[in-house]
Protein backbone atom coordinates (compact mmCIF):
# COMPACT_ATOMS: atom_id res chain seq x y z
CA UNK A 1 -43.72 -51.74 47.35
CA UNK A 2 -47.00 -49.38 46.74
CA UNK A 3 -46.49 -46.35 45.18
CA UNK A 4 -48.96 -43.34 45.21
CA UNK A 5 -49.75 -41.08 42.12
CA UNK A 6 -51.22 -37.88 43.86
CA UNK A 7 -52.88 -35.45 41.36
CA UNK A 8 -53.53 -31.79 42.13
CA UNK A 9 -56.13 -30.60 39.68
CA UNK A 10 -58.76 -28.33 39.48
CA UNK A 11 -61.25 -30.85 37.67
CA UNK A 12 -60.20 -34.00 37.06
CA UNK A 13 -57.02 -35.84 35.33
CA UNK A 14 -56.73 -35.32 31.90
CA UNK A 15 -55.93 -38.26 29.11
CA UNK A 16 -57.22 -40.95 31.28
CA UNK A 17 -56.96 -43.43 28.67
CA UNK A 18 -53.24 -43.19 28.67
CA UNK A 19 -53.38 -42.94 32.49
CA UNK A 20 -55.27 -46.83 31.92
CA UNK A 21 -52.64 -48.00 29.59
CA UNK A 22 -50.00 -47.15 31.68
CA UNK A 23 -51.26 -48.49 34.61
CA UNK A 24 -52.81 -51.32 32.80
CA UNK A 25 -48.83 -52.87 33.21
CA UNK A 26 -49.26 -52.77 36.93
CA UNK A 27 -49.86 -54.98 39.92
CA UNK A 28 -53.28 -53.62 40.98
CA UNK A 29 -51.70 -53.80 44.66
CA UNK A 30 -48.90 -51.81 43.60
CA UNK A 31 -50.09 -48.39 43.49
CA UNK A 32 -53.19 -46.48 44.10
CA UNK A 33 -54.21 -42.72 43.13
CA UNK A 34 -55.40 -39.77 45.20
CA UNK A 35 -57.12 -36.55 43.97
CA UNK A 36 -57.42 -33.18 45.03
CA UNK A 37 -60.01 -31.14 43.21
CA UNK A 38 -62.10 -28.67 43.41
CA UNK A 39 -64.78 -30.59 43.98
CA UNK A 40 -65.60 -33.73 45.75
CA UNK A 41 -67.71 -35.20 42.88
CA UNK A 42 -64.53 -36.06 40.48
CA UNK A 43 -65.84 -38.57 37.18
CA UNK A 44 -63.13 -41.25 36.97
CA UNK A 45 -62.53 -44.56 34.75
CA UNK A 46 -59.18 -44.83 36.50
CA UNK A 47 -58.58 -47.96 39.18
CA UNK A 48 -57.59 -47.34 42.76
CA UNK A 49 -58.84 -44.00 42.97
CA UNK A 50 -59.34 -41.88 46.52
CA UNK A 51 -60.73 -38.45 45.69
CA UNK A 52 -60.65 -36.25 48.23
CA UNK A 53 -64.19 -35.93 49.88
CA UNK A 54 -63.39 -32.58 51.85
CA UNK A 55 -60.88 -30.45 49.27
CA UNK A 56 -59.00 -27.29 50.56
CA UNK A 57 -59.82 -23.80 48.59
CA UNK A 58 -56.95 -23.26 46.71
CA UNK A 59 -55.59 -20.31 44.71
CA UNK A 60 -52.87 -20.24 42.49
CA UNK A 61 -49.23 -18.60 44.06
CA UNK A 62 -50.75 -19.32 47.14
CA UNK A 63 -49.79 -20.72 50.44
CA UNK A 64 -53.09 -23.17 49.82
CA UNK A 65 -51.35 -25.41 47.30
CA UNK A 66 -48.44 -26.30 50.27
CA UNK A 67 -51.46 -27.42 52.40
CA UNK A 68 -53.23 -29.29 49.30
CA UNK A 69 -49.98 -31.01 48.62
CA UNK A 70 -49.60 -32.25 51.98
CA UNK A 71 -53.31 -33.18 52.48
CA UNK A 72 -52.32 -35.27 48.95
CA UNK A 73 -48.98 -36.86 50.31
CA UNK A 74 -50.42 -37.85 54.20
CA UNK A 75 -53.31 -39.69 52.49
CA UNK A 76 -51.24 -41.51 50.61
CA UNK A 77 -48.44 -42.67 53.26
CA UNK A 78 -51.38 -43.32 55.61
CA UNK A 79 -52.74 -45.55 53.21
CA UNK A 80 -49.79 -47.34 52.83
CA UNK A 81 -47.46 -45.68 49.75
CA UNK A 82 -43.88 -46.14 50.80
CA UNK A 83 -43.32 -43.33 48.02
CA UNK A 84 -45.71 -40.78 46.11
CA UNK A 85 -45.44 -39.17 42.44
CA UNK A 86 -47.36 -36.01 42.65
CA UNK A 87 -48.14 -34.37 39.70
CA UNK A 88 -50.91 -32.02 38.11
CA UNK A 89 -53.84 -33.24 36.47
CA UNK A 90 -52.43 -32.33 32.71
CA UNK A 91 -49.06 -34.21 33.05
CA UNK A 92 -48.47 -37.46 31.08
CA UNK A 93 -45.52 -39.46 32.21
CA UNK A 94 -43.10 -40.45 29.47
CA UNK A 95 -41.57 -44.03 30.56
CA UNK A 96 -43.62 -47.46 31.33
CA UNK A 97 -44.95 -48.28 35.16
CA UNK A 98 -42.00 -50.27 35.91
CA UNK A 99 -39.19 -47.73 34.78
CA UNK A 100 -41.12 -44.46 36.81
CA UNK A 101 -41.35 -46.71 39.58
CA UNK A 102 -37.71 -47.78 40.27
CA UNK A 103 -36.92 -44.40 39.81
CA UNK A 104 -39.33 -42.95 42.24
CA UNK A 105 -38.51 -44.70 45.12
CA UNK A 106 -36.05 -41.87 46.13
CA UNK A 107 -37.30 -38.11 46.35
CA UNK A 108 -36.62 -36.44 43.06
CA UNK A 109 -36.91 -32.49 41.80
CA UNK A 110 -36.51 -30.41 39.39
CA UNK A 111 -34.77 -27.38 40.45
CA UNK A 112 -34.10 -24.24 38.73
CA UNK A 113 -30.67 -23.94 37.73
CA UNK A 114 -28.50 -21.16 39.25
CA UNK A 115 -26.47 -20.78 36.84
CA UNK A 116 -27.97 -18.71 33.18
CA UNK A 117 -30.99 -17.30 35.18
CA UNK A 118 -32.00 -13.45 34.07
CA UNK A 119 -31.66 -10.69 36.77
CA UNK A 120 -34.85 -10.66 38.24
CA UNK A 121 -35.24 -14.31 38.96
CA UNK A 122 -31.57 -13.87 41.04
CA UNK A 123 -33.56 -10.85 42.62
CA UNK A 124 -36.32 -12.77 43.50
CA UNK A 125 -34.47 -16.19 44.94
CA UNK A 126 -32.00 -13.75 46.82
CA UNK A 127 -35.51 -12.30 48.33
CA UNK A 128 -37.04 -15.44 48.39
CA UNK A 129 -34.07 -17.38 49.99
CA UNK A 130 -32.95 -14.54 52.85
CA UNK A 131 -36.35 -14.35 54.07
CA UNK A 132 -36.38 -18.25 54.94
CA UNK A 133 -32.86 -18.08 56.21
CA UNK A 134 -34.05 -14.96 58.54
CA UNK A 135 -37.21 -17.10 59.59
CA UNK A 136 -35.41 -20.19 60.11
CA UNK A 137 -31.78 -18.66 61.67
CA UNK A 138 -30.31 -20.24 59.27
CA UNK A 139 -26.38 -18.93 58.19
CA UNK A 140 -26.05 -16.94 55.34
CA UNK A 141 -23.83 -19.61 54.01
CA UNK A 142 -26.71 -21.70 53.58
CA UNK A 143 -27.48 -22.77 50.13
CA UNK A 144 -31.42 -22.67 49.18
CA UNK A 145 -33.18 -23.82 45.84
CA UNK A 146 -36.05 -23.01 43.77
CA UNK A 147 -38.06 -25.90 42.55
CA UNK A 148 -41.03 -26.78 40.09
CA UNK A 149 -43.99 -27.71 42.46
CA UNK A 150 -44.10 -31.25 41.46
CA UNK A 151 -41.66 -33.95 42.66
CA UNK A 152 -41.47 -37.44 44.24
CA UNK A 153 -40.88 -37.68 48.05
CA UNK A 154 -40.29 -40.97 50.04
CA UNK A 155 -42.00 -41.60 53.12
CA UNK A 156 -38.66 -41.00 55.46
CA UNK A 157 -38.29 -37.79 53.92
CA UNK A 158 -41.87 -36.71 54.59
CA UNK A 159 -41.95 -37.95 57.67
CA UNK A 160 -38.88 -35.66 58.20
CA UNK A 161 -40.65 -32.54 57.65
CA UNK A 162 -44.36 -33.22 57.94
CA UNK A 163 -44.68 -31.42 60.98
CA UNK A 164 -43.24 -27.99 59.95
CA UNK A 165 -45.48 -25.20 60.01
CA UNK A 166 -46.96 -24.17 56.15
CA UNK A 167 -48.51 -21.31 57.69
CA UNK A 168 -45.99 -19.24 59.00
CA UNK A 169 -43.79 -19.98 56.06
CA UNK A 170 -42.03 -16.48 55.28
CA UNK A 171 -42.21 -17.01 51.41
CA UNK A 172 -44.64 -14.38 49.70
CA UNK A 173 -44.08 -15.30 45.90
CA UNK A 174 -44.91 -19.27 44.55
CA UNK A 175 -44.30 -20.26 48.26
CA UNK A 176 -44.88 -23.72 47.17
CA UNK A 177 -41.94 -23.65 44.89
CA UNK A 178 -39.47 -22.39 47.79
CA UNK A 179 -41.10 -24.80 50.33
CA UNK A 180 -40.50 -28.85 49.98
CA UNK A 181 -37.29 -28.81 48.91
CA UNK A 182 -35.66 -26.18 51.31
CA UNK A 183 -37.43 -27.88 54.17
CA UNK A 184 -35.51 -31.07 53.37
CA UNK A 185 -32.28 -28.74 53.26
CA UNK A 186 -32.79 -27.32 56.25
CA UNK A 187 -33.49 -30.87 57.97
CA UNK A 188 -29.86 -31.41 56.45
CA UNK A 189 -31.18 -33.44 53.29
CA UNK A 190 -29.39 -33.31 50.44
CA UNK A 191 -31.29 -31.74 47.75
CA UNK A 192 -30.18 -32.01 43.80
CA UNK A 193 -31.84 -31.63 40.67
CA UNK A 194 -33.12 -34.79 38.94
CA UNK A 195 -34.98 -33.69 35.82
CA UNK A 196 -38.33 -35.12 37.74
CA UNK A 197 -40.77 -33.19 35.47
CA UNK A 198 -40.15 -31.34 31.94
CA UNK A 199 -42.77 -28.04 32.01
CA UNK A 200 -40.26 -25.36 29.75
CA UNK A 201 -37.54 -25.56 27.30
CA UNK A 202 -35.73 -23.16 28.98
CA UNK A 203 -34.51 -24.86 32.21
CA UNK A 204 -33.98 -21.70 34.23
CA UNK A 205 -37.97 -21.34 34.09
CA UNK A 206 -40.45 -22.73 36.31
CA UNK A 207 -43.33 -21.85 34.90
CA UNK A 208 -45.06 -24.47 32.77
CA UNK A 209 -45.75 -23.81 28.36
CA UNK A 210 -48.16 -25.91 26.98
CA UNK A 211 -47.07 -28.93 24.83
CA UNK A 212 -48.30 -30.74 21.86
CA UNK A 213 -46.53 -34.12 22.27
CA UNK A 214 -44.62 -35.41 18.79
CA UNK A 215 -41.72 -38.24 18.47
CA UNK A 216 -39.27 -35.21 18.74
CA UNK A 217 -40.05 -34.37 22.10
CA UNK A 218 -40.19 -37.45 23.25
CA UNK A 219 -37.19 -38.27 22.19
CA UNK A 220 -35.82 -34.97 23.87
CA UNK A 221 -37.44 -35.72 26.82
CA UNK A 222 -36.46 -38.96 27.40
CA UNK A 223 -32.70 -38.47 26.49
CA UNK A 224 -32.43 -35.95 29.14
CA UNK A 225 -33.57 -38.11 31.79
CA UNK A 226 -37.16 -36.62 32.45
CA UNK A 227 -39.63 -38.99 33.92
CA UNK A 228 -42.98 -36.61 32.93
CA UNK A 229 -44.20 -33.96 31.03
CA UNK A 230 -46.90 -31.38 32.82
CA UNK A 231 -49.28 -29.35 30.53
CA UNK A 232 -49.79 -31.48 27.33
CA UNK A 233 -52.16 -30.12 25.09
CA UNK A 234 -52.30 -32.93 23.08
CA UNK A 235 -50.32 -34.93 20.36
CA UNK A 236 -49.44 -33.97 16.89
CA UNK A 237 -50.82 -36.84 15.20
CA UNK A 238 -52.02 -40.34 14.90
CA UNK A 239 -49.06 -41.71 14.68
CA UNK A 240 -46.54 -39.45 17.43
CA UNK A 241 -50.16 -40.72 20.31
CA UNK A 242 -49.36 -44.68 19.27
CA UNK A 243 -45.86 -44.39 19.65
CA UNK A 244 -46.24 -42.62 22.93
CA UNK A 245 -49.03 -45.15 23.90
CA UNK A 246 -45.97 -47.99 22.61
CA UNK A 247 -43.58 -46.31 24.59
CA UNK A 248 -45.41 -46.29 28.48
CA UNK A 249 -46.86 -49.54 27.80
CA UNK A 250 -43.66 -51.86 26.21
């Protein structure tokens, strides 16, 4: 089975060294990686790269990011990927080739709970959510999600929805955190949370913090079932970057 990593960054992917070691466990044939940048010209020491030679203007909260993501994930399936990771360029993932793999062979979220979340965020899902049941005539009944932007999707369930219009999409706030997810739910998918990505240590937030990576929370991580970690800043010492480095490589 081939598996595609598919980074959305604005320069390149950071921490490629780790990126080598945990690739470095991998059958060469196994996976290959496709960027969306800024820029065409993208410096890389990574294997298997395709960097996208024609890359969509995107801004951030924007309807742009849907069609960047989807430029990412039909380059990939066309080439071949039977499933794609897509993830930003500052994420790190937090288990070894094999172990992300097997788990990634089935479409995975995070979603934001519904349960906890502050009055404003129900505001804004109950605006979010009515104006895609209006658009797509959907019953009132019908239960919508809000997701972090980056997942795993398998080539059925793309296929499923890869034809639905992103620019007509009635979302006017993070549309691409509304969008995958609720497509697959509307297709009659079932959608549940999966702990794909950790970005905040509050789970009812979406919106990424920056980490510096230590033994503790890796250990926090990992015992709550996340598979990455988006927006590392860096580690806290020598010894917390070896034992990750032991960690995606044992």
């Amino acid at each position: 089975m081939k598996i595609g990593f598919c980074f959305l960054v604005k320069n390149n992917i950071s921490y490629q060294k780790k990126w080598q070691k945990f690739f470095s466990m991998a059958d060469r044939s196994s996976y290959s990686i496709y960027i969306h940048a800024k820029s065409n010209v993208v410096s890389t020491a990574l294997d298997n790269v395709f960097i996208d030679p024609h890359p969509l203007v995107t801004e951030w909260a924007s309807i742009s990011l849907v069609h960047a993501t989807k430029r990412l994930l039909e380059t990939a399936f066309d080439d071949g990927c039977q499933a794609v990771i897509f993830l930003s360029g500052d994420s790190l993932p937090i288990w070894n080739f094999k172990t992300i793999c097997n788990l990634c062979t089935k479409t995975l979220f995070s979603l934001q709970p519904i349960d906890g979340l502050h009055q404003y965020q129900i505001k804004k899902n109950q605006r979010e959510h009515n104006r895609i049941r209006e658009f797509y005539n959907l019953p009132s009944t019908k239960n919508l999600v809000k997701q972090n932007m980056f997942f795993s999707i398998t080539k059925a369930d793309f296929d499923a929805i890869k034809n639905v219009d992103i620019d007509n999409f009635p979302c006017k706030e993070v549309p691409d955190e509304y969008f995958w997810a609720n497509q697959l739910i509307i297709k009659g998918n079932a959608v549940s949370d999966s702990d794909f990505i950790f970005v905040n240590d509050d789970p009812t937030k979406t919106q990424s913090l920056s980490w510096i990576v230590d033994s503790e929370l890796l250990h926090y991580t990992r015992s709550r079932g996340y598979l990455f970690i988006r927006k590392v800043a860096g580690f806290s010492d020598i010894q917390s970057e070896k034992y990750y480095s032991k960690l995606i490589s044992e």
